[in-house]
C-alpha atoms as a PDB file:
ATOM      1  CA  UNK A   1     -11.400  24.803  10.749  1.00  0.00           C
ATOM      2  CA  UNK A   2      -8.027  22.179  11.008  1.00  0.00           C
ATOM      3  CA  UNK A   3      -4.938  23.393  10.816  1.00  0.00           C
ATOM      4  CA  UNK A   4      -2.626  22.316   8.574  1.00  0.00           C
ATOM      5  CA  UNK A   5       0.472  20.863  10.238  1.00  0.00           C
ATOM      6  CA  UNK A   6       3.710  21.899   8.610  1.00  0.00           C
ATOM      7  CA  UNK A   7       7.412  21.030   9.094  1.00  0.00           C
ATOM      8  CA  UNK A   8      10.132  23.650   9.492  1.00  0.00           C
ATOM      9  CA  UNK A   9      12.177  22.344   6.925  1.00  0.00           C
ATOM     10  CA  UNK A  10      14.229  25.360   6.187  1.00  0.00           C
ATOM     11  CA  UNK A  11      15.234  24.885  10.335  1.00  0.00           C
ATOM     12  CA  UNK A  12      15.873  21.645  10.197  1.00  0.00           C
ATOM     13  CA  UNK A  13      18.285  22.073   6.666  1.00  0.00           C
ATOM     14  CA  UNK A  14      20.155  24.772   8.230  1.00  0.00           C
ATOM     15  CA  UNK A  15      21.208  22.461  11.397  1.00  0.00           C
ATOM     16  CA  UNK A  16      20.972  18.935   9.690  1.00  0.00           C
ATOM     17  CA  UNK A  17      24.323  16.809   8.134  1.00  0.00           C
ATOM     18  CA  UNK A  18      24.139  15.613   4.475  1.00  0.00           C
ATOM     19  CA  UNK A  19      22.957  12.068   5.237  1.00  0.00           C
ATOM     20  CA  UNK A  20      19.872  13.663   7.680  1.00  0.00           C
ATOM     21  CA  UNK A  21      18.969  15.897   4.154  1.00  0.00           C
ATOM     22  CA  UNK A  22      19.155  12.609   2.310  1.00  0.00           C
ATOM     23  CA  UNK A  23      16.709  10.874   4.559  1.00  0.00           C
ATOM     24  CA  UNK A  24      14.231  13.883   3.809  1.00  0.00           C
ATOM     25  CA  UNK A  25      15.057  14.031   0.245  1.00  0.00           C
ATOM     26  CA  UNK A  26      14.305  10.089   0.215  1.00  0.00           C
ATOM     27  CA  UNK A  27      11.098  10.601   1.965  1.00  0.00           C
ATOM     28  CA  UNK A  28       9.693  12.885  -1.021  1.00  0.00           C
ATOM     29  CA  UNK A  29      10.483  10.841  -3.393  1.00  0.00           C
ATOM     30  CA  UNK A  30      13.532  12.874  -4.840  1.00  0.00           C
ATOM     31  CA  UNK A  31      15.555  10.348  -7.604  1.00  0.00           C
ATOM     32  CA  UNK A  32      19.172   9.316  -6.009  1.00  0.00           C
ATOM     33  CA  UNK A  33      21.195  10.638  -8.433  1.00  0.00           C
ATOM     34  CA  UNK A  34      19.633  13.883  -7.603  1.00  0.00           C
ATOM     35  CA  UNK A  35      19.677  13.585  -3.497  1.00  0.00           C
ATOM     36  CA  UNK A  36      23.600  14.281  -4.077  1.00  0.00           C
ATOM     37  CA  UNK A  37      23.730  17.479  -5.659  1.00  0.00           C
ATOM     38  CA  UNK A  38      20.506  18.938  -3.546  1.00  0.00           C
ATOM     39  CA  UNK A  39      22.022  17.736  -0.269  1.00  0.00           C
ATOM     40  CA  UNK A  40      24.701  20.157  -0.563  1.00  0.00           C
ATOM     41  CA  UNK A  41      22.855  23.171  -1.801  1.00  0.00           C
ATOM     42  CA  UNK A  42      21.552  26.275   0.732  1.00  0.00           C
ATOM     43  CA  UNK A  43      17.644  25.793   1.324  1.00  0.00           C
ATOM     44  CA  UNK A  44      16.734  28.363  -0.706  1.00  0.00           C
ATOM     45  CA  UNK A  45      18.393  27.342  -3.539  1.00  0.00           C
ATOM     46  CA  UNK A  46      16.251  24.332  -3.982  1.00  0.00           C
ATOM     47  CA  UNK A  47      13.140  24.459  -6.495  1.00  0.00           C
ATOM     48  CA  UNK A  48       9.770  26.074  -5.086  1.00  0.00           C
ATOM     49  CA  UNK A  49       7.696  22.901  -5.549  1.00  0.00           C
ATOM     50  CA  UNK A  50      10.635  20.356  -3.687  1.00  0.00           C
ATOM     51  CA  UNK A  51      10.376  23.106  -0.623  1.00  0.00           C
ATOM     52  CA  UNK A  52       7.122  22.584  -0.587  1.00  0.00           C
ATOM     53  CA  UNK A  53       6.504  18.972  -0.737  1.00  0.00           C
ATOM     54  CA  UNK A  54       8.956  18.868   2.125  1.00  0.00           C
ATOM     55  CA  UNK A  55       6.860  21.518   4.719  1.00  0.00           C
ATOM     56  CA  UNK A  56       3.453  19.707   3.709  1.00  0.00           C
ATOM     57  CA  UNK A  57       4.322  16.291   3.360  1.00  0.00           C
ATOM     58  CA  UNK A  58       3.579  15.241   6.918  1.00  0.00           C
ATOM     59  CA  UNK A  59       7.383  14.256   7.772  1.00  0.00           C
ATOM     60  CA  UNK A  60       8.135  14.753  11.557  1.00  0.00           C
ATOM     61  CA  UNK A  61      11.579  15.701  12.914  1.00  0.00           C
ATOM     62  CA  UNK A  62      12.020  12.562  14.723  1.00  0.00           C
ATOM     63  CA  UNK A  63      11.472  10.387  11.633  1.00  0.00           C
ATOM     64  CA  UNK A  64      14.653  11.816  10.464  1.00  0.00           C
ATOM     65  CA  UNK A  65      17.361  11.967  13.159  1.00  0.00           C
END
């Protein structure tokens, strides 16, 4: 059976700046206007299904720093 490779995200948006959570907000497709408001916000404050696109979506730390 394969493993599913996930990415910490709720690590990386504790230690990351605003413009690192705007790169991964861009790479799931999140609108602009949007990237704004949810950049600020605490990890857990941001909707179930965004959290989720973000650990599955394949995105590797490097590709963001």
């Amino acid at each position: 059976m394969v493993k599913i490779g996930t990415f910490d995200a709720a690590g990386f948006w504790k230690n990351a700046y605003a413009h690192q959570r705007g790169k991964l907000l861009k790479k799931v497709n999140v609108p602009e206007e949007q990237i704004k408001i949810l950049a600020s916000k605490k990890y857990l404050e941001l909707p179930a299904p965004l959290r989720y696109e973000m650990e599955t979506s394949g995105i590797q730390k490097k590709d963001l720093i």
